[in-house]
Protein backbone atom coordinates (compact mmCIF):
# COMPACT_ATOMS: atom_id res chain seq x y z
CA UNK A 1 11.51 46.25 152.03
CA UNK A 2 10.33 50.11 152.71
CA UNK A 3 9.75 52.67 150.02
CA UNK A 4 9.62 56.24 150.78
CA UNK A 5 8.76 59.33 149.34
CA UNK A 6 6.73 62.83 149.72
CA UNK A 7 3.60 61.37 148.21
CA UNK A 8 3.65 57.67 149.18
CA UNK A 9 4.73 54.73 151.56
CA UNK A 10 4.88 51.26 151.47
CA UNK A 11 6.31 48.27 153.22
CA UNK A 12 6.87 44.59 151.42
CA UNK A 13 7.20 41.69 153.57
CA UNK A 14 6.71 38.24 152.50
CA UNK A 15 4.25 39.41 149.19
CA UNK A 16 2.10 41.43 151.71
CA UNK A 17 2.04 44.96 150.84
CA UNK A 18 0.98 47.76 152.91
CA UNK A 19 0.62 51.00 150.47
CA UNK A 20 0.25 54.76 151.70
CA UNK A 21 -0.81 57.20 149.19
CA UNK A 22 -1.56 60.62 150.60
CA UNK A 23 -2.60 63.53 148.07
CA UNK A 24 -2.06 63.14 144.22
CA UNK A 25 -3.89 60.18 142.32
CA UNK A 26 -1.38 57.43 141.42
CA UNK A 27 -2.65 55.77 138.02
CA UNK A 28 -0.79 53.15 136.85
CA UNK A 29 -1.13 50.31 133.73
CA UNK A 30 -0.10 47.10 134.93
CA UNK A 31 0.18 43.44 134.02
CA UNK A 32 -1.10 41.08 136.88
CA UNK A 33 1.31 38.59 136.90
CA UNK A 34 0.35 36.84 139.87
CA UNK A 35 -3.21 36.35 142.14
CA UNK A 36 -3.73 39.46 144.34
CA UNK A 37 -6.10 40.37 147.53
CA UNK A 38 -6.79 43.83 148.15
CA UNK A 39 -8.33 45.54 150.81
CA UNK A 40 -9.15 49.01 151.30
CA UNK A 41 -8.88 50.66 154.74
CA UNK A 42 -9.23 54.50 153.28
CA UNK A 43 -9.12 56.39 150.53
CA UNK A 44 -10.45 54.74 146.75
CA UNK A 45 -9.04 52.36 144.50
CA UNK A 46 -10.40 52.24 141.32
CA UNK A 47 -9.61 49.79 138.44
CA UNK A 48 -10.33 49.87 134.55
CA UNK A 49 -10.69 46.88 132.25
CA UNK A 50 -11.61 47.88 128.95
CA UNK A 51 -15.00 49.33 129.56
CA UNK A 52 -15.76 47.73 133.17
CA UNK A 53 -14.79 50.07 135.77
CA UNK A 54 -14.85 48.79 139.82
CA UNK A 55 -14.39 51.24 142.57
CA UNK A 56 -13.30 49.82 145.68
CA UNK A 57 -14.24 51.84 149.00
CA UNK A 58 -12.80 51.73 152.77
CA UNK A 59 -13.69 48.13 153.86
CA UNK A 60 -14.10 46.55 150.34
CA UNK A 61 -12.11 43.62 149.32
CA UNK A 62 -11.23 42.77 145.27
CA UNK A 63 -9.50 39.20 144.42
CA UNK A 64 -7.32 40.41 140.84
CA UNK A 65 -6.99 36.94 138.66
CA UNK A 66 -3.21 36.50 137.70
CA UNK A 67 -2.13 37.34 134.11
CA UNK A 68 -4.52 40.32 133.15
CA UNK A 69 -3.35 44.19 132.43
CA UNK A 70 -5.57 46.25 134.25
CA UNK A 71 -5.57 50.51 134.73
CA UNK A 72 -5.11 51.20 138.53
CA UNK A 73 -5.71 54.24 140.48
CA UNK A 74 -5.19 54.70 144.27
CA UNK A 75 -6.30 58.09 145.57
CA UNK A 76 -7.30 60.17 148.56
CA UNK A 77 -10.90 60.40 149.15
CA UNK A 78 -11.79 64.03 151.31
CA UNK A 79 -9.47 64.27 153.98
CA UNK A 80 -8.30 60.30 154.12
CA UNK A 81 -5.29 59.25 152.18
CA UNK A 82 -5.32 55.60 150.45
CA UNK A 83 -4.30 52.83 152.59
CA UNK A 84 -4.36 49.12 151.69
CA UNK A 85 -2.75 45.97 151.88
CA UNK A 86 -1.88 43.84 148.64
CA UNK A 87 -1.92 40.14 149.54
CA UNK A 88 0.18 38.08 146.38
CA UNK A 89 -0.38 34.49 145.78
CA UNK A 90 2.56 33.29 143.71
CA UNK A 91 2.89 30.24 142.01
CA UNK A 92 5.14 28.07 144.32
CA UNK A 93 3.10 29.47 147.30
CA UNK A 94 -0.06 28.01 145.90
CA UNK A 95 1.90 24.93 144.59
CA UNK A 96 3.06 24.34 148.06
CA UNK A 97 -0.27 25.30 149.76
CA UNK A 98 -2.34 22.80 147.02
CA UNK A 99 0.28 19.58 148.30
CA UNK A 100 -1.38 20.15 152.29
CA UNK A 101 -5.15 19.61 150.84
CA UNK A 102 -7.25 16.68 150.84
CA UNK A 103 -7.36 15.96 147.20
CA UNK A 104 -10.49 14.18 148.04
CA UNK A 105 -12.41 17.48 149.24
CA UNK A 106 -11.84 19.24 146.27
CA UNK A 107 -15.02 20.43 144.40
CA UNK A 108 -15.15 18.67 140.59
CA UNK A 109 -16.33 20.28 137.14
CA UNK A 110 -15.92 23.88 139.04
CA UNK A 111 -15.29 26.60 136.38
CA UNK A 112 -12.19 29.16 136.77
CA UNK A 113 -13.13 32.98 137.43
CA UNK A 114 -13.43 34.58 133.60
CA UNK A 115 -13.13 38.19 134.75
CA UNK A 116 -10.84 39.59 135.80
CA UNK A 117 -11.58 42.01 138.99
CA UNK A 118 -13.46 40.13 141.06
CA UNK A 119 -15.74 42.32 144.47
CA UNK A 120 -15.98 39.80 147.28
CA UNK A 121 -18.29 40.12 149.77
CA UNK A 122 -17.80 41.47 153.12
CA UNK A 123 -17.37 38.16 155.23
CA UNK A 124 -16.36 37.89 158.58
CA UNK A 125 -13.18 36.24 157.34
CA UNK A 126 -11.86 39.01 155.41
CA UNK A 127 -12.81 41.58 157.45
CA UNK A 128 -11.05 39.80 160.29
CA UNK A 129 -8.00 39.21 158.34
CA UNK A 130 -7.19 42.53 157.14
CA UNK A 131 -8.44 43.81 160.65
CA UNK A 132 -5.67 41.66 162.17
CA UNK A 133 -2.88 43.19 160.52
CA UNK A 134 -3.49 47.19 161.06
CA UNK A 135 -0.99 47.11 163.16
CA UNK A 136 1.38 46.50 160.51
CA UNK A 137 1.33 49.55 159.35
CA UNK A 138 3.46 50.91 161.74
CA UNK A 139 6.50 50.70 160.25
CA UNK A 140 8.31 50.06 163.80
CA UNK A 141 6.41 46.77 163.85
CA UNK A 142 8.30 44.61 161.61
CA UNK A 143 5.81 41.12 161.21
CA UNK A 144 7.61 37.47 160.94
CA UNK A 145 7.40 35.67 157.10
CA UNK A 146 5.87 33.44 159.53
CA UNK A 147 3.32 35.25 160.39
CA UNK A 148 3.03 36.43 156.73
CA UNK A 149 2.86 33.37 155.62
CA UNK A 150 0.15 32.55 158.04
CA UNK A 151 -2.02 36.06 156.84
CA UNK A 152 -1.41 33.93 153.05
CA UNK A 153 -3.09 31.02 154.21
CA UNK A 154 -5.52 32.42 155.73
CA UNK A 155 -6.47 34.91 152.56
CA UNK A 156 -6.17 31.45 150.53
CA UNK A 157 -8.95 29.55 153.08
CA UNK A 158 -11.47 33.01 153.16
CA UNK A 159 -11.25 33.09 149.28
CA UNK A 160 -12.30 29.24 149.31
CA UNK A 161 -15.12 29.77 151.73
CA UNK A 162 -16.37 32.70 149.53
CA UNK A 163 -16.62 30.42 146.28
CA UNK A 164 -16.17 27.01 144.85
CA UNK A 165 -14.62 28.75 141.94
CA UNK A 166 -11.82 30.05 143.55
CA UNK A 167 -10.72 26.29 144.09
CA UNK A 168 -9.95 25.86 140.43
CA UNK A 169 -9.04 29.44 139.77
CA UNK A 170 -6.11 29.27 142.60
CA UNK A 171 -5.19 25.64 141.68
CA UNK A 172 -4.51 25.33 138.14
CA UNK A 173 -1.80 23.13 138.59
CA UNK A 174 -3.36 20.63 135.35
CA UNK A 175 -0.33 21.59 133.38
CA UNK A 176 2.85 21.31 135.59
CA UNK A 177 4.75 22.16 133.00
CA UNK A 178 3.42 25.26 132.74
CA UNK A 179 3.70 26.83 136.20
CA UNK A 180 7.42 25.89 135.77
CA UNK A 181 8.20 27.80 132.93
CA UNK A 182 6.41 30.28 133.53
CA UNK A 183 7.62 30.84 137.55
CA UNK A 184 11.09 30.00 136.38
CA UNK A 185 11.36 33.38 133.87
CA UNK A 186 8.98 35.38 135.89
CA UNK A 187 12.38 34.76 138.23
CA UNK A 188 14.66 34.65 136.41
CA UNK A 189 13.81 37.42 132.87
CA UNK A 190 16.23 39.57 134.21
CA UNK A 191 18.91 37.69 133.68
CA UNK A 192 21.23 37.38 130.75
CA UNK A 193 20.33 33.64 129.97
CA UNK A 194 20.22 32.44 126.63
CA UNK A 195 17.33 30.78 125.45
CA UNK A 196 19.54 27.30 125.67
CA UNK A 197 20.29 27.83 129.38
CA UNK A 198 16.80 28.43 129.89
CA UNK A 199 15.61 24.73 128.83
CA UNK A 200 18.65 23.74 130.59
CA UNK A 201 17.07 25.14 133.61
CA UNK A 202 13.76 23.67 133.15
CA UNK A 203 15.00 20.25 132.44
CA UNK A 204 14.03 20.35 128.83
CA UNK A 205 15.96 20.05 125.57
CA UNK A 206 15.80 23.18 123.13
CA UNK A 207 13.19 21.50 120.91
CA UNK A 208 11.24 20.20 123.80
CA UNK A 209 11.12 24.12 125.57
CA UNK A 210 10.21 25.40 122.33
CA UNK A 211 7.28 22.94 121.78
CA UNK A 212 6.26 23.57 125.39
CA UNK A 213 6.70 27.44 125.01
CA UNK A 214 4.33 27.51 121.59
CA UNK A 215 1.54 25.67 124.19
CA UNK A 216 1.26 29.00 126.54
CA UNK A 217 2.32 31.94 124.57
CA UNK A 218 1.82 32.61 121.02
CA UNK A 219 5.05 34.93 121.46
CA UNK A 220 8.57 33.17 120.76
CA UNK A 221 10.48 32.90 123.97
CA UNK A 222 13.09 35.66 123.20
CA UNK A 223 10.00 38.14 122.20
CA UNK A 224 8.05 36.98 126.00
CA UNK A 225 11.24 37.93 127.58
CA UNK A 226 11.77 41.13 126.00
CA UNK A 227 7.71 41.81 126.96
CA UNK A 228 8.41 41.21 130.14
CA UNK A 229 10.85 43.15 130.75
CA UNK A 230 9.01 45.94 129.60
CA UNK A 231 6.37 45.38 131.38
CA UNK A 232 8.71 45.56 134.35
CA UNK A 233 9.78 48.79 133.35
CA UNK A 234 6.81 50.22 133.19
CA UNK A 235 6.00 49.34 136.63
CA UNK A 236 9.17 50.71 137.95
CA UNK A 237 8.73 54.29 136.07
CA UNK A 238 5.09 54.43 137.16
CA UNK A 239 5.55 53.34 140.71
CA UNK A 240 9.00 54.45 142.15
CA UNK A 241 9.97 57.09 139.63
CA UNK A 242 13.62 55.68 139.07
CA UNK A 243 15.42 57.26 136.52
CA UNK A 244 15.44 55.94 132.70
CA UNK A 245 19.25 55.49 133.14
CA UNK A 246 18.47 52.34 136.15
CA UNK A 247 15.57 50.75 134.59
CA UNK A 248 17.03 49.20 131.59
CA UNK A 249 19.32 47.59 133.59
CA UNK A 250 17.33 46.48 136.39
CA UNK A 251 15.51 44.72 133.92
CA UNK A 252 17.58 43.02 131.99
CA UNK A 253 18.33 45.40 128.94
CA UNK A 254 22.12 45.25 127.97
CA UNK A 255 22.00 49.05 126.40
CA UNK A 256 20.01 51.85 126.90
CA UNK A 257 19.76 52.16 122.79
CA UNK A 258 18.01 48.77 122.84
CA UNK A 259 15.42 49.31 125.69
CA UNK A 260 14.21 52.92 124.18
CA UNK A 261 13.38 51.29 120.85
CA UNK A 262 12.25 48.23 122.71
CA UNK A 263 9.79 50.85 124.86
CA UNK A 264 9.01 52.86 121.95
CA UNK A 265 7.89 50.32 119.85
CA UNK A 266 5.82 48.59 122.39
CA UNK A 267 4.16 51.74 123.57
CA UNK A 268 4.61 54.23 121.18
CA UNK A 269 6.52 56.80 123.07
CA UNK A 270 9.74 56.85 124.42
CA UNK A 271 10.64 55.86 128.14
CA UNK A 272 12.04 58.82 129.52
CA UNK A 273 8.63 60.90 128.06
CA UNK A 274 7.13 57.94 130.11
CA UNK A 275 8.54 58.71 132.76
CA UNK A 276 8.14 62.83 132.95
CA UNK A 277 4.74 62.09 131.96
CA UNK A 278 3.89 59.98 135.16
């Protein structure tokens, strides 16, 4: 998928994405939902998390742990626009991925990453990874989701070589339940399901959904979902400008009178002043 405009490019294939910005700073709030790799050909990508700041410079690498909000800015730097490529490790990849290993190899008693913006080193495997697929960003080159999938891998096995702890951090799978619940609205909150349908879909009975909801979210499900979708919106006014009047819809919203109070009460301003404000 290719987005265009004046001020920015970028291409999406198979949860690699290649991202032009050339003049004006792009800042943008925004939940983490899943594990990302970024690279930095040029430019400067700076992120904020509460009070730690980490710039990122052309040839620096950051691994971004899944579920965090962090402030983002991509900018020129001098005469070079921002280019990098976003490497996304979703669930089902890594689920899929973990079922290939040798259980047997797998570090023990390994703690998870606690921040969340984590600098990696400059390796030879990173630095030949993202070197690998410059090309790419010719948009008349159009790569396989094999060879995506591949580039995945590969950012998985230079992430493992970097640090034990990325074994656990990438493979918290000790709560199946968990990753399906969570994958299965991150697909599906959108949708006008009801919250019945929704243990229907995860193989639970209402009680049981509920009792496994209260276990990762402190939110009821029908207050996640509306969260969510917010979130969503927020990425889509602060990343592809698209009008107020889409949004709500896109994500899930039945009225535009229930996603501006939604958005207001959330964020404490309304989301077309949102929007003209980004």
């Amino acid at each position: 998928m290719q987005t265009q405009n004046k001020e920015y490019i970028t291409f999406n294939y198979s949860d690699i994405i290649f991202s032009y910005f050339f003049s004006d700073d792009c800042i943008c709030t925004k939940m983490v939902r899943d594990h990302f790799l970024v690279y930095v050909y040029s430019g400067e990508y700076i992120l904020e998390e509460g009070k730690k700041k980490v710039t990122v410079n052309p040839g620096e690498c950051i691994f971004l742990r899944r579920d965090n909000r962090v402030n983002m800015t991509k900018q020129a730097k001098g005469n070079e626009p921002f280019m990098g490529i976003f490497m996304s490790f979703k669930r089902n990849f890594l689920r899929e991925l973990y079922q290939t290993i040798d259980r047997k190899s797998l570090p023990l008693d390994i703690e998870k990453y606690k921040q969340s913006v984590i600098k990696l080193p400059q390796t030879p495997d990173i630095t030949g990874l993202f070197q690998s697929m410059i090309p790419y960003f010719n948009s008349d080159i159009k790569p396989s989701e094999e060879i995506m999938k591949l580039k995945l891998m590969e950012g998985v096995y230079s992430l493992l070589n970097i640090d034990k702890r990325f074994f656990t951090t990438l493979f918290d799978f000790t709560e199946p339940w968990k990753i399906d619940i969570l994958g299965f609205l991150d697909d599906n909150y959108m949708y006008d399901l009801s919250i019945d349908e929704i243990a229907s879909f995860t193989g639970r009975s209402l009680s049981t959904f509920k009792r496994d909801f209260r276990k990762i979210s402190e939110l009821s499900p029908e207050k996640w979902l509306i969260r969510r979708r917010l979130e969503a919106a927020v990425d889509m006014l602060c990343e592809n400008k698209i009008p107020v009047s889409d949004v709500y819809m896109e994500v899930g919203f039945k009225n535009m009178s229930h996603f501006s109070k939604a958005f207001k009460k959330q964020y404490g301003i309304s989301p077309s002043n949102y929007n003209r404000a980004m």
